[in-house]
Protein backbone atom coordinates (compact mmCIF):
# COMPACT_ATOMS: atom_id res chain seq x y z
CA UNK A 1 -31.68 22.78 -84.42
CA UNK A 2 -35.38 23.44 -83.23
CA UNK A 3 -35.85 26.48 -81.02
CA UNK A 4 -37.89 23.87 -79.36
CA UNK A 5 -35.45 21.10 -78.90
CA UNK A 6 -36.07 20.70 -75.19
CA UNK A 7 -39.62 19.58 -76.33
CA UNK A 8 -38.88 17.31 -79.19
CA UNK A 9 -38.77 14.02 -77.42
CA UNK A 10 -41.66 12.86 -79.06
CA UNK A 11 -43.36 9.59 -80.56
CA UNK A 12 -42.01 9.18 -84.21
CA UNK A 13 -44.05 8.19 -86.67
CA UNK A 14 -43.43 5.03 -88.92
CA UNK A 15 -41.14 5.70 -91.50
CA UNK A 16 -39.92 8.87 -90.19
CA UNK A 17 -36.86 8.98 -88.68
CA UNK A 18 -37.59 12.08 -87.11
CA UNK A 19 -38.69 13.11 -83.25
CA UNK A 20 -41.84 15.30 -83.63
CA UNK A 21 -42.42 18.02 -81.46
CA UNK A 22 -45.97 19.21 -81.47
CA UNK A 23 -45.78 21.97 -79.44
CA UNK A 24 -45.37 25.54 -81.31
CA UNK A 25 -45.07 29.24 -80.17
CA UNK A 26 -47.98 31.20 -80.41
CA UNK A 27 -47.49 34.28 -82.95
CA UNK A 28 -46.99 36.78 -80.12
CA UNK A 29 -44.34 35.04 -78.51
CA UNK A 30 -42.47 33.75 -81.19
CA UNK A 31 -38.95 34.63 -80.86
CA UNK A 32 -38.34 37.90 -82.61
CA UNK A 33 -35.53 37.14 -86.03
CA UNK A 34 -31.96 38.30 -84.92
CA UNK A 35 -30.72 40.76 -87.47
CA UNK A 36 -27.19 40.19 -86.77
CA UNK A 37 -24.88 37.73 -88.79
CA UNK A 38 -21.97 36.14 -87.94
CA UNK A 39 -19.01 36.49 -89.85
CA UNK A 40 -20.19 33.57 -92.38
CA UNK A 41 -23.35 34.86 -92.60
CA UNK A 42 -25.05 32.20 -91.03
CA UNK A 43 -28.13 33.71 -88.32
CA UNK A 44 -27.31 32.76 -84.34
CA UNK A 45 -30.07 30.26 -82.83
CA UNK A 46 -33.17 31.91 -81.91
CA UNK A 47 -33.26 31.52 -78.07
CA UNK A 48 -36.04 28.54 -76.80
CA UNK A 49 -39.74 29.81 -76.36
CA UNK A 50 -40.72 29.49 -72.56
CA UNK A 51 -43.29 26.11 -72.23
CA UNK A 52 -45.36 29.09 -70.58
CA UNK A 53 -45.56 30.47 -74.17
CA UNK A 54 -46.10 27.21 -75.80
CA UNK A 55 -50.13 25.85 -76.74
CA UNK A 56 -50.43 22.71 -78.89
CA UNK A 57 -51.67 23.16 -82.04
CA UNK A 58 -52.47 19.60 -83.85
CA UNK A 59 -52.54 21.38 -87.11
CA UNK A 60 -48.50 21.90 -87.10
CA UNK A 61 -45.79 20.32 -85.89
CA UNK A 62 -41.84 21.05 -86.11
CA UNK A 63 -38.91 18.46 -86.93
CA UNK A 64 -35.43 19.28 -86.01
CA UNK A 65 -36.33 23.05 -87.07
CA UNK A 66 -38.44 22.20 -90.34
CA UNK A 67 -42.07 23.45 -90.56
CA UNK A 68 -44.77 21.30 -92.08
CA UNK A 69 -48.38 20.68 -91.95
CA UNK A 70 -48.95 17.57 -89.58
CA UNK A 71 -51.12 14.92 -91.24
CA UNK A 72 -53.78 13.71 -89.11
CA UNK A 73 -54.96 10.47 -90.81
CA UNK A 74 -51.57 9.96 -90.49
CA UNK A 75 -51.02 10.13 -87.06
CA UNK A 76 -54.25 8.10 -86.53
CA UNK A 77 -53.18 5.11 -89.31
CA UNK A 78 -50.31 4.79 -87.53
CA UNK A 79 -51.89 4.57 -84.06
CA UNK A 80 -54.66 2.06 -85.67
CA UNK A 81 -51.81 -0.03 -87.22
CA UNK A 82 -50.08 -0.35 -83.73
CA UNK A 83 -53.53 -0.71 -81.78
CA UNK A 84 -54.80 -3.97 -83.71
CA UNK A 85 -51.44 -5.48 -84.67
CA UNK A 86 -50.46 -5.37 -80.66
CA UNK A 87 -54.23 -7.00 -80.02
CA UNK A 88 -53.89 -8.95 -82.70
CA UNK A 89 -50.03 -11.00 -81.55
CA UNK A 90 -49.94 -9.54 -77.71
CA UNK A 91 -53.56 -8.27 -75.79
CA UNK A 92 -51.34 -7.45 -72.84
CA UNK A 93 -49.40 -5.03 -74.31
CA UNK A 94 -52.12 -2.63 -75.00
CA UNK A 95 -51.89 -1.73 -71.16
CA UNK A 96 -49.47 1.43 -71.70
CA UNK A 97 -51.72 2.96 -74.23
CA UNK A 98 -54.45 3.34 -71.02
CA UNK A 99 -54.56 5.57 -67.84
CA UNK A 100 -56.40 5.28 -64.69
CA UNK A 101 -58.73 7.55 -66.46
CA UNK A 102 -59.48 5.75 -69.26
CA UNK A 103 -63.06 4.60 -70.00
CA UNK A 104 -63.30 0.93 -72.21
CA UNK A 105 -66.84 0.73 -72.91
CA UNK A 106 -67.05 -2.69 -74.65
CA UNK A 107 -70.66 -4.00 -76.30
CA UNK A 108 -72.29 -1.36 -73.15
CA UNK A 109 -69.89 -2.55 -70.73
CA UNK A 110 -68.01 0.33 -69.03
CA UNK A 111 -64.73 -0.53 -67.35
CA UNK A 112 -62.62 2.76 -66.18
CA UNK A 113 -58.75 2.29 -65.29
CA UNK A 114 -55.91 0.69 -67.19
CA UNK A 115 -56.19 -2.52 -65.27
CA UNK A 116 -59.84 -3.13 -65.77
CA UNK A 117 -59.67 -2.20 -69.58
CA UNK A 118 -57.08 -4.80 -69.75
CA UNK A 119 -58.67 -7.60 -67.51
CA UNK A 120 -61.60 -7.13 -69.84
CA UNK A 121 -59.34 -7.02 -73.32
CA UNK A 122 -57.35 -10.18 -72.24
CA UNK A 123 -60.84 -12.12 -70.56
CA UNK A 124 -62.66 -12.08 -73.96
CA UNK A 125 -63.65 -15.51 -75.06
CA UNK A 126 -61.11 -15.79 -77.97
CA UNK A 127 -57.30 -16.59 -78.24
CA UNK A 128 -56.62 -15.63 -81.57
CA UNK A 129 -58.46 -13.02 -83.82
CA UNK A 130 -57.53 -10.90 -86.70
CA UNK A 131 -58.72 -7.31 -87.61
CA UNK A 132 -59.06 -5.83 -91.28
CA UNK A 133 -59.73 -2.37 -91.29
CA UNK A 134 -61.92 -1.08 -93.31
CA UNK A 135 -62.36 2.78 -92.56
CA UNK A 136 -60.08 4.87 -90.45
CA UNK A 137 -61.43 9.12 -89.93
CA UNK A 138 -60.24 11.22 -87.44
CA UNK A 139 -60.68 14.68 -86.20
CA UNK A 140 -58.96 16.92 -84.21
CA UNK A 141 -60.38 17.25 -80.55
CA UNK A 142 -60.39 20.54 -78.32
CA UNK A 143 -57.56 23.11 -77.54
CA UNK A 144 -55.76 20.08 -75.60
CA UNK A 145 -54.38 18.32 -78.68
CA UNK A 146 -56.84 15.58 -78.10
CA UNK A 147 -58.05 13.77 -81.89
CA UNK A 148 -60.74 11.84 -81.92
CA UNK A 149 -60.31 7.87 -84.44
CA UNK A 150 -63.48 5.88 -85.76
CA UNK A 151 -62.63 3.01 -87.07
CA UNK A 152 -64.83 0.30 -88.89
CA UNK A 153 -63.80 -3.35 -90.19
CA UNK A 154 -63.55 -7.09 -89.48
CA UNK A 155 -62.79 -9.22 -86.88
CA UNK A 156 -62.38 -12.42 -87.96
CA UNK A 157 -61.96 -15.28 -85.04
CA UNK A 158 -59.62 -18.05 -85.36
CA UNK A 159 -61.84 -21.27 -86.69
CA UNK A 160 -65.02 -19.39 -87.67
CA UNK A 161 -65.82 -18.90 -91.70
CA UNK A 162 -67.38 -15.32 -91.10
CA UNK A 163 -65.54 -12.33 -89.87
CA UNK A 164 -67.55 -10.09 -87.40
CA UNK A 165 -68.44 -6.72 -88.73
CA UNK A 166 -67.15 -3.92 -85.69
CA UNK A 167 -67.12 -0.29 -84.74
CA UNK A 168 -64.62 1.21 -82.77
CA UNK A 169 -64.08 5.04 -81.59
CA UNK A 170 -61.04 6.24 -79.44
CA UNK A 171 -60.19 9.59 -77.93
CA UNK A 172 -56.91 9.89 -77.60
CA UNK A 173 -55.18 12.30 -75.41
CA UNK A 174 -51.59 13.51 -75.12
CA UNK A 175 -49.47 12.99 -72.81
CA UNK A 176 -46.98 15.43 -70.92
CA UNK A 177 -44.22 13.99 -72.38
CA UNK A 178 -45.85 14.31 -76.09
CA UNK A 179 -46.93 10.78 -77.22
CA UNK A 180 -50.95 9.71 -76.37
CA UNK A 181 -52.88 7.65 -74.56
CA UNK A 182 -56.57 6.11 -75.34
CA UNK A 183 -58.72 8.21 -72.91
CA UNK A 184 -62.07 6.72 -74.37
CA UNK A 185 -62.58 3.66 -75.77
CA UNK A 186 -65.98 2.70 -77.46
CA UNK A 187 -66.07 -0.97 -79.08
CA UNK A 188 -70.04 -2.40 -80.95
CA UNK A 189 -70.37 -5.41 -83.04
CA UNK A 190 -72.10 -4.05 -86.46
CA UNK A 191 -75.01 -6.85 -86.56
CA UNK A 192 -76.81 -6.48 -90.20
């Protein structure tokens, strides 16, 4: 079991069927190995880390007591897969990826607030569209666990022969309870 499994209810990622925890100790208060063994040599549970001892590091993450390196493109395909198949079939369901804080600043248009950004998403003058995505890069962002996602493609609108070139960056920030939120949007048309 993870020595952090008060922590692990986390987002999963597709095709994993595991709850991701991304919060790890810090080297100096990782709980010291117990030397003892129990009579089948197996080693007791290391006792929980305080959350006072706990910093996010986006670099690593910890499944069910496994260590790995956490893939950020990963994280950030799946996050642009969900994003622009849920505008895509349902506008009004992007509403729980935003926060009062959140910043949509759409062709120079700033709206702030999750229900602005979505009065704006689901007042655009289109019913049906369809993203392709071309380019998806991401970065880790700040001691927060923040990442930063640019993403580049085509919007093509339902009835028109030419899909729209567009540019889109997102900040996303986590949450207390370990999954994100968009806390910057950015959205350009790419006009050649």
């Amino acid at each position: 079991m993870c020595v952090h499994a008060n922590l692990c209810d986390r987002m999963v990622l597709p095709g994993c069927d595991r709850k991701i925890c991304q919060f790890v100790a810090t080297p100096s208060s990782a709980p010291a190995p117990n030397k003892k063994k129990d009579k089948k040599h197996h080693s007791p549970s290391p006792a929980p880390v305080p959350a006072s001892k706990l910093v996010v590091l986006p670099q690593k993450i910890y499944c069910k007591g496994e260590t790995r390196k956490m893939d950020p493109d990963a994280v950030s395909k799946a996050f642009v897969e969900h994003y622009y198949s849920t505008f895509d079939t349902n506008r009004a369901g992007l509403a729980g990826l935003y926060h009062e804080a959140s910043m949509l600043t759409f062709e120079g248009q700033k709206f702030q607030g999750a229900q602005n950004i979505t009065n704006k998403i689901a007042a655009l003058p289109f019913q049906q569209c369809q993203h392709q995505i071309t380019t998806v890069d991401c970065q880790p962002s700040g001691p927060a666990g923040g990442m930063l996602v640019f993403v580049s493609g085509n919007l093509q609108l339902a009835g028109e022969h030419h899909a729209l070139k567009f540019s889109q960056m997102f900040h996303l920030m986590p949450t207390p309870q370990g999954s994100f939120y968009v806390l910057n949007d950015i959205f350009r048309l790419n006009y050649a």
